[in-house]
Protein backbone atom coordinates (compact mmCIF):
# COMPACT_ATOMS: atom_id res chain seq x y z
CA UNK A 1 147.85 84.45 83.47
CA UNK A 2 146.03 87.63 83.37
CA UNK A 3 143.96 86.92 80.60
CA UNK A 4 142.81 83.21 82.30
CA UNK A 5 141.96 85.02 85.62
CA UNK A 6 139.96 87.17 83.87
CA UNK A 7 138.15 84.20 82.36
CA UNK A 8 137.66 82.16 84.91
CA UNK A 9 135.93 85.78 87.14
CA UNK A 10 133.94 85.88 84.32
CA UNK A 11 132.39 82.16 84.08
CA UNK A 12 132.33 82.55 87.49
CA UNK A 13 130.20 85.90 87.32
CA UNK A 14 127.78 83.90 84.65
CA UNK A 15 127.16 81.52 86.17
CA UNK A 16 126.07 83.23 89.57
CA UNK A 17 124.14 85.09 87.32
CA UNK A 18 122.62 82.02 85.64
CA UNK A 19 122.21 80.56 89.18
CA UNK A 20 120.17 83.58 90.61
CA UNK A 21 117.66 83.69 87.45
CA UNK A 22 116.99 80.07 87.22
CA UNK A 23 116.43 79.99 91.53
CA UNK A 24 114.24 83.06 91.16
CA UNK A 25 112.28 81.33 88.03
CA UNK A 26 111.79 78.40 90.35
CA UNK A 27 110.59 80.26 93.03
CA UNK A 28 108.44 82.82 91.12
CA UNK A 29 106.69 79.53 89.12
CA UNK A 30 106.10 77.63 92.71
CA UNK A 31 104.28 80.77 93.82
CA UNK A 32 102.06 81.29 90.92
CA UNK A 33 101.19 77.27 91.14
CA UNK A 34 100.80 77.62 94.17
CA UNK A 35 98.84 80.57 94.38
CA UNK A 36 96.52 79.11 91.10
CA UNK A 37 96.05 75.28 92.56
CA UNK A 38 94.38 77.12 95.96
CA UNK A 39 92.35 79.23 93.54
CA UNK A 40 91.20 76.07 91.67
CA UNK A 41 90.79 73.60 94.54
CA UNK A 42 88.42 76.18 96.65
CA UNK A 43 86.41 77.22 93.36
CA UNK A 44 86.14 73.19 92.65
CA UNK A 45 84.28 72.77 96.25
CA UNK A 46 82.60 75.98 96.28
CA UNK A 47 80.59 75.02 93.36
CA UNK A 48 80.67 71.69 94.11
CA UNK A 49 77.10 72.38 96.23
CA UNK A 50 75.14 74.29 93.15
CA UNK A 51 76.52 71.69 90.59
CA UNK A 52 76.11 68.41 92.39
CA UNK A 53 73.95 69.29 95.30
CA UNK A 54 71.47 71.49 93.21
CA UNK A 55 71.25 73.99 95.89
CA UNK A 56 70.66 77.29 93.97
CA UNK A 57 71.96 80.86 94.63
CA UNK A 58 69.24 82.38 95.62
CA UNK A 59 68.78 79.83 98.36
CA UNK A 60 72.52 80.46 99.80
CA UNK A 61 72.55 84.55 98.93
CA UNK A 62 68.93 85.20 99.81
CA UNK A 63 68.02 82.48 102.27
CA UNK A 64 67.77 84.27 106.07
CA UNK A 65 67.63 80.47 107.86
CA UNK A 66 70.46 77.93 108.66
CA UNK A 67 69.20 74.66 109.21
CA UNK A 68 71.42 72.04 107.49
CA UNK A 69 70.08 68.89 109.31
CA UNK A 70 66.57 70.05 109.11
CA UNK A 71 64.14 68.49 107.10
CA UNK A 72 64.60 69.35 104.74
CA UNK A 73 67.90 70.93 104.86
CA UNK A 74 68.37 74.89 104.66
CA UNK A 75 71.44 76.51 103.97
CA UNK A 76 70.47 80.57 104.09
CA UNK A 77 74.11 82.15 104.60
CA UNK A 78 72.54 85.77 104.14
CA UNK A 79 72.75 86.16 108.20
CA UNK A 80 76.69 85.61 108.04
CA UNK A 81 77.15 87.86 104.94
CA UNK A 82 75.73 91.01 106.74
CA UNK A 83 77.55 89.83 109.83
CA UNK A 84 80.57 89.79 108.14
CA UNK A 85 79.77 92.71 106.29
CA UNK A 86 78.69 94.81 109.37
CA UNK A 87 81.60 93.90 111.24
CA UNK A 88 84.01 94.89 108.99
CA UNK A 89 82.38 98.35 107.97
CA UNK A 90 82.03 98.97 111.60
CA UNK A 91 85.07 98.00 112.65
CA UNK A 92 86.92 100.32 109.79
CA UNK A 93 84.80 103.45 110.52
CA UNK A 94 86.12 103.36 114.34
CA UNK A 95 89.58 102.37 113.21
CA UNK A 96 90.19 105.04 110.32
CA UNK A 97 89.88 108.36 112.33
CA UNK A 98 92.29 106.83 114.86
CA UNK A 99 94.61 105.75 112.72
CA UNK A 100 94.55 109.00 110.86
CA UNK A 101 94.98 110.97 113.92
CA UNK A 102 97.67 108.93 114.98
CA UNK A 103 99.75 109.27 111.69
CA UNK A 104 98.90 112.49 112.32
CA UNK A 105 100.59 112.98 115.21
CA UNK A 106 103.96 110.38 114.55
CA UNK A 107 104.13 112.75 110.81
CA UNK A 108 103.30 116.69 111.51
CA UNK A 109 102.13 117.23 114.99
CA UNK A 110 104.60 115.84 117.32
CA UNK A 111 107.35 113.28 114.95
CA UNK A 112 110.10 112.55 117.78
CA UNK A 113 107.88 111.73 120.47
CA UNK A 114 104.86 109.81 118.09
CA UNK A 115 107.98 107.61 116.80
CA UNK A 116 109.77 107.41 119.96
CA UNK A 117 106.78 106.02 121.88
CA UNK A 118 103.36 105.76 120.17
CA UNK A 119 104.47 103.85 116.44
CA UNK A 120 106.17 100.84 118.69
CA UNK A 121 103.17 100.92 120.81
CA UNK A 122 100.67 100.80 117.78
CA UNK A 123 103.20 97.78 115.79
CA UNK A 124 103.43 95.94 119.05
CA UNK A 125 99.32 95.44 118.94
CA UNK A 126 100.16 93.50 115.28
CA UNK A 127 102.17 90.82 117.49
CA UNK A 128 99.21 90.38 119.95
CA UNK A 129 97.66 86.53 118.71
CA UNK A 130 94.00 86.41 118.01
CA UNK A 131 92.98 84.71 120.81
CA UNK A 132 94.23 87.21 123.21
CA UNK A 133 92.16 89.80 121.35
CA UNK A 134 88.92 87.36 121.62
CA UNK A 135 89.65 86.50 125.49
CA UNK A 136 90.49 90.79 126.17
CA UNK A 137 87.06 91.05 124.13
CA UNK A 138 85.34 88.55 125.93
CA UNK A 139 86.37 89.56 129.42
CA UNK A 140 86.06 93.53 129.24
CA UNK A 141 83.98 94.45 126.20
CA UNK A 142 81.18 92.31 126.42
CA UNK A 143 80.46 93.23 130.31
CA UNK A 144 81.10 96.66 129.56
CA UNK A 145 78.23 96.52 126.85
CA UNK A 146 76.15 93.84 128.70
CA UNK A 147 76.00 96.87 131.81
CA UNK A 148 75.32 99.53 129.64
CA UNK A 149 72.99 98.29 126.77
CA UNK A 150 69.88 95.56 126.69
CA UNK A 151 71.09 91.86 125.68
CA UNK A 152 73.89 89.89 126.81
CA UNK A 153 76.79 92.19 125.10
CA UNK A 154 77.38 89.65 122.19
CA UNK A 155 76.77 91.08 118.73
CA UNK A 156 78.35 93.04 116.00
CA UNK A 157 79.35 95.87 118.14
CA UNK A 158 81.13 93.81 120.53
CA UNK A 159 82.94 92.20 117.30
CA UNK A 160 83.54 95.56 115.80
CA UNK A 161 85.11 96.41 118.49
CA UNK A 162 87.79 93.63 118.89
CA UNK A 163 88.33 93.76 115.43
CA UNK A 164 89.34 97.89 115.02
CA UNK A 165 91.67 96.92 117.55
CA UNK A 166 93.17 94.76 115.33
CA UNK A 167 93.16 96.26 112.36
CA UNK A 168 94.63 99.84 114.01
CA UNK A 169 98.40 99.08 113.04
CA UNK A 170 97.50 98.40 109.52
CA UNK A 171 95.80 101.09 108.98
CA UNK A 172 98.02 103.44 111.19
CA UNK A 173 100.99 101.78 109.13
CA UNK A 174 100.02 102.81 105.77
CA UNK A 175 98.90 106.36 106.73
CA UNK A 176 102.15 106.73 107.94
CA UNK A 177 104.24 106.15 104.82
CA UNK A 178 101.64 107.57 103.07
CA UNK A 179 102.05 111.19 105.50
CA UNK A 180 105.74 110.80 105.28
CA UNK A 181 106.31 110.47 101.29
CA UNK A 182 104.05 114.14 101.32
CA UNK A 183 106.47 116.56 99.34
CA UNK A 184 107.73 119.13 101.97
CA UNK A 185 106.82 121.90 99.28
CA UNK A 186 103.28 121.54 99.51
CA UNK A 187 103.24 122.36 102.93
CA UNK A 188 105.70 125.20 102.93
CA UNK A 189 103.45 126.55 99.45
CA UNK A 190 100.36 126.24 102.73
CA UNK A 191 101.72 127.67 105.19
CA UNK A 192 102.88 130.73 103.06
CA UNK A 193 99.55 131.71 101.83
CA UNK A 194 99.28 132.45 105.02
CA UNK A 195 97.20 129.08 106.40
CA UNK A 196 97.59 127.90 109.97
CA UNK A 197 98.76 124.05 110.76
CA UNK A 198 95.16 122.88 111.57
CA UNK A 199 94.25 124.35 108.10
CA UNK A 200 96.96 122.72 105.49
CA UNK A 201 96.37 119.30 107.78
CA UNK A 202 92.77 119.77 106.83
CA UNK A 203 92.28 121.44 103.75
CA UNK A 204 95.96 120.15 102.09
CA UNK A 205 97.02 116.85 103.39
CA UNK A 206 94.68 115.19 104.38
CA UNK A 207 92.70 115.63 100.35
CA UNK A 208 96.57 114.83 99.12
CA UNK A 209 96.85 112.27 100.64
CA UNK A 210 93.32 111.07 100.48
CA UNK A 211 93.55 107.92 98.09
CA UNK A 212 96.36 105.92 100.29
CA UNK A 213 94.95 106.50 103.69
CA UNK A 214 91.45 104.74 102.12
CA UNK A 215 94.36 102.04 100.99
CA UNK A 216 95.19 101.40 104.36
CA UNK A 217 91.01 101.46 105.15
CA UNK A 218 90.40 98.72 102.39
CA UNK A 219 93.52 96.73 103.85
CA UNK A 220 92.29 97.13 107.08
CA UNK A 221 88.66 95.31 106.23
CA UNK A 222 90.16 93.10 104.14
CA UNK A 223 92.06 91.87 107.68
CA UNK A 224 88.59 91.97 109.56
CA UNK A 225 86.97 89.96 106.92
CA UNK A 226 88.86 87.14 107.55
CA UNK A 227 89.61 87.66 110.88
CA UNK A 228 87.77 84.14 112.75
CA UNK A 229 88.33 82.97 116.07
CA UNK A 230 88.83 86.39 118.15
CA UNK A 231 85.40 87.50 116.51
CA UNK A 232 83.84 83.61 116.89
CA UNK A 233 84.99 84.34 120.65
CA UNK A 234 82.40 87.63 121.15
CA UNK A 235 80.09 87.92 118.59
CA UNK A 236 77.35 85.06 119.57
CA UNK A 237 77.59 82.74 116.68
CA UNK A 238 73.77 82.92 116.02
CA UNK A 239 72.92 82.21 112.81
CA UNK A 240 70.32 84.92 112.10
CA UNK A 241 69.82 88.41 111.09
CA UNK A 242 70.69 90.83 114.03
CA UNK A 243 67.87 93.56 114.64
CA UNK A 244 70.22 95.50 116.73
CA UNK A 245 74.68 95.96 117.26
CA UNK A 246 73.73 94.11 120.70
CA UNK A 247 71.96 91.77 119.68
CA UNK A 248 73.61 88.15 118.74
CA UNK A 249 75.09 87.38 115.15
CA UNK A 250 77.50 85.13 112.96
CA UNK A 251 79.80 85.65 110.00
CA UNK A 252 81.10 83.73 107.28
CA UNK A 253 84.11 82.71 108.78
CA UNK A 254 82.56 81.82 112.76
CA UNK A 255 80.36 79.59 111.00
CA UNK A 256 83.00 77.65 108.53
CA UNK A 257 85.59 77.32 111.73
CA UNK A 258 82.45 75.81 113.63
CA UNK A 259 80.93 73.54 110.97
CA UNK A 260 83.42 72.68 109.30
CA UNK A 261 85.49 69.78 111.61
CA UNK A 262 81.72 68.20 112.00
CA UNK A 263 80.69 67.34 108.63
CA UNK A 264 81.78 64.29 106.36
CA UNK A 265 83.80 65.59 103.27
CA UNK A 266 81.41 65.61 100.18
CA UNK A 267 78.22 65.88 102.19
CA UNK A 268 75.81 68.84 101.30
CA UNK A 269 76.84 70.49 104.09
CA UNK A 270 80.48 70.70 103.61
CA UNK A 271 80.31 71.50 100.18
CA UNK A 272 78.31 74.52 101.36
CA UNK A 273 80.47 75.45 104.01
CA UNK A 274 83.74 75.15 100.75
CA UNK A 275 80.87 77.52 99.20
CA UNK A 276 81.51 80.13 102.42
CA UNK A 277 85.35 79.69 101.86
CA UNK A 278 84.34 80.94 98.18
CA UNK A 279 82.58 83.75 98.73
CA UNK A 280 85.58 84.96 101.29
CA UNK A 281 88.26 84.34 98.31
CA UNK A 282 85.97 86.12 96.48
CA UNK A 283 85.83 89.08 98.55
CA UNK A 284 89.43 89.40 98.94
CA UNK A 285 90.07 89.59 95.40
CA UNK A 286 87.26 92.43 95.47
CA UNK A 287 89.34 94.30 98.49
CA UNK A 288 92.88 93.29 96.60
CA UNK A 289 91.61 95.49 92.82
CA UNK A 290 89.88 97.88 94.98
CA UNK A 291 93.91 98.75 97.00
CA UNK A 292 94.93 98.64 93.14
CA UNK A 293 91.99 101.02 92.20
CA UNK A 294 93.45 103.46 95.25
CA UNK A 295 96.95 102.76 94.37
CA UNK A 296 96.79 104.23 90.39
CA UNK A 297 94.62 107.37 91.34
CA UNK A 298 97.02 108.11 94.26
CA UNK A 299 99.86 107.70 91.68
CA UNK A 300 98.46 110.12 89.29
């Protein structure tokens, strides 16, 4: 009787075990297909408009106008590259000293209080939708510029704006971890060669801890890359090269979200705006080996 139990716990334990793998197989295979097909399906359309259309890359990467039912047609998407670009950068370089300063604070300055009320203020902005963003954006930030600075208050600056909102808990997020996991030793080895706080912050943890906090930069841009309808909502959606922050502009995604639901699949147009999509795949994969760049020297 014994030796039967025993038997039938261990069929039973092999083929849970069998069970787990092959669902886990499954599941690991859907995501790679998955993950490949959308790879495949937006590289087929993006060059879809330099094989079939014989547009050439110069023309989309150096072309400054956006006229697709001109005569003829131009399809210059250098205007939304920099706007994309510029948004981004901007938006990260008034993001990463706040979210520094905030880990900061929730890590070495003040822990009980910072975690107690500031980290579920800072997560709770990661709930907020888009839209409210764009509206908030639309409704205080673009009077506040429009009074202070020539133009209307559309532009990058406006969109910048918006987005290092929305890319703070991110950014604050991996800082944190990336404060907290900070051997204790390194501190105490600080603070008794005699250094004050403000010093081993400066000169010791922060240069430690250097590599993750631009982790959580890159991650942050990579989310205000993409980001579309709350910038679409405040940055003008004029497709040319801004001379000034105030002054109005597009990106890569504003123009895709407006375009796309008015052009006939297969047209010239579409197949430019699939070769848009590209160039935003493309980017992520740049932001995506660039984390994995940080990730290995911070590891060393």
């Amino acid at each position: 009787m014994a030796q039967s139990r025993e038997k039938r716990k261990l069929k039973q334990h092999i083929i849970e075990e069998w069970t787990g793998k092959v669902f886990t197989s499954l599941c690991i295979v859907l995501l790679v297909v998955t993950i490949f097909s959308l790879v495949y399906f937006v590289a087929t359309k993006g060059f879809s408009s330099f094989i079939k259309n014989g547009i050439s890359l110069g023309e989309i990467f150096g072309g400054t106008k956006w006229k697709p039912e001109g005569e003829p047609p131009l399809f210059g998407a250098l205007p939304f590259i920099i706007g994309s670009f510029s948004t981004s950068i901007l938006a990260a370089i008034i993001a990463a000293p706040l979210s520094i300063c905030a880990a900061l604070f929730m890590v070495e300055i003040m822990p009980k209080i910072g975690r107690k009320y500031l980290q579920p203020a800072i997560e709770l902005l990661a709930g907020i939708p888009s839209v409210v963003y764009g509206f908030v954006g639309l409704s205080v930030i673009v009077p506040f510029y429009r009074d202070i600075f020539p133009g209307q208050g559309l532009g990058i600056a406006a969109g910048a704006s918006v987005l290092s909102i929305m890319i703070l808990p991110t950014m604050t997020s991996i800082a944190t971890d990336a404060l907290a996991a900070l051997p204790p030793g390194l501190k105490e080895g600080s603070y008794a060669l005699g250094a004050t706080r403000w010093q081993t912050l400066a000169r010791t943890v922060i240069p430690t801890t250097l590599p993750a906090l631009m982790t959580g930069v890159v991650l942050g841009m990579a989310r205000a890359f993409g980001e579309a309808l709350a910038v679409q909502m405040v940055i003008g959606n004029a497709p040319h090269i801004p001379k000034s922050l105030f002054e109005s502009a597009s990106t890569l995604t504003s123009a895709i979200t407006l375009s796309m639901g008015n052009t006939v699949m297969g047209s010239v147009q579409n197949n430019v705006l699939w070769t848009l999509a590209l160039i935003l795949m493309l980017m992520t994969f740049v932001f995506v080996f660039i984390v994995r760049f940080l990730e290995r020297r911070a590891n060393r």
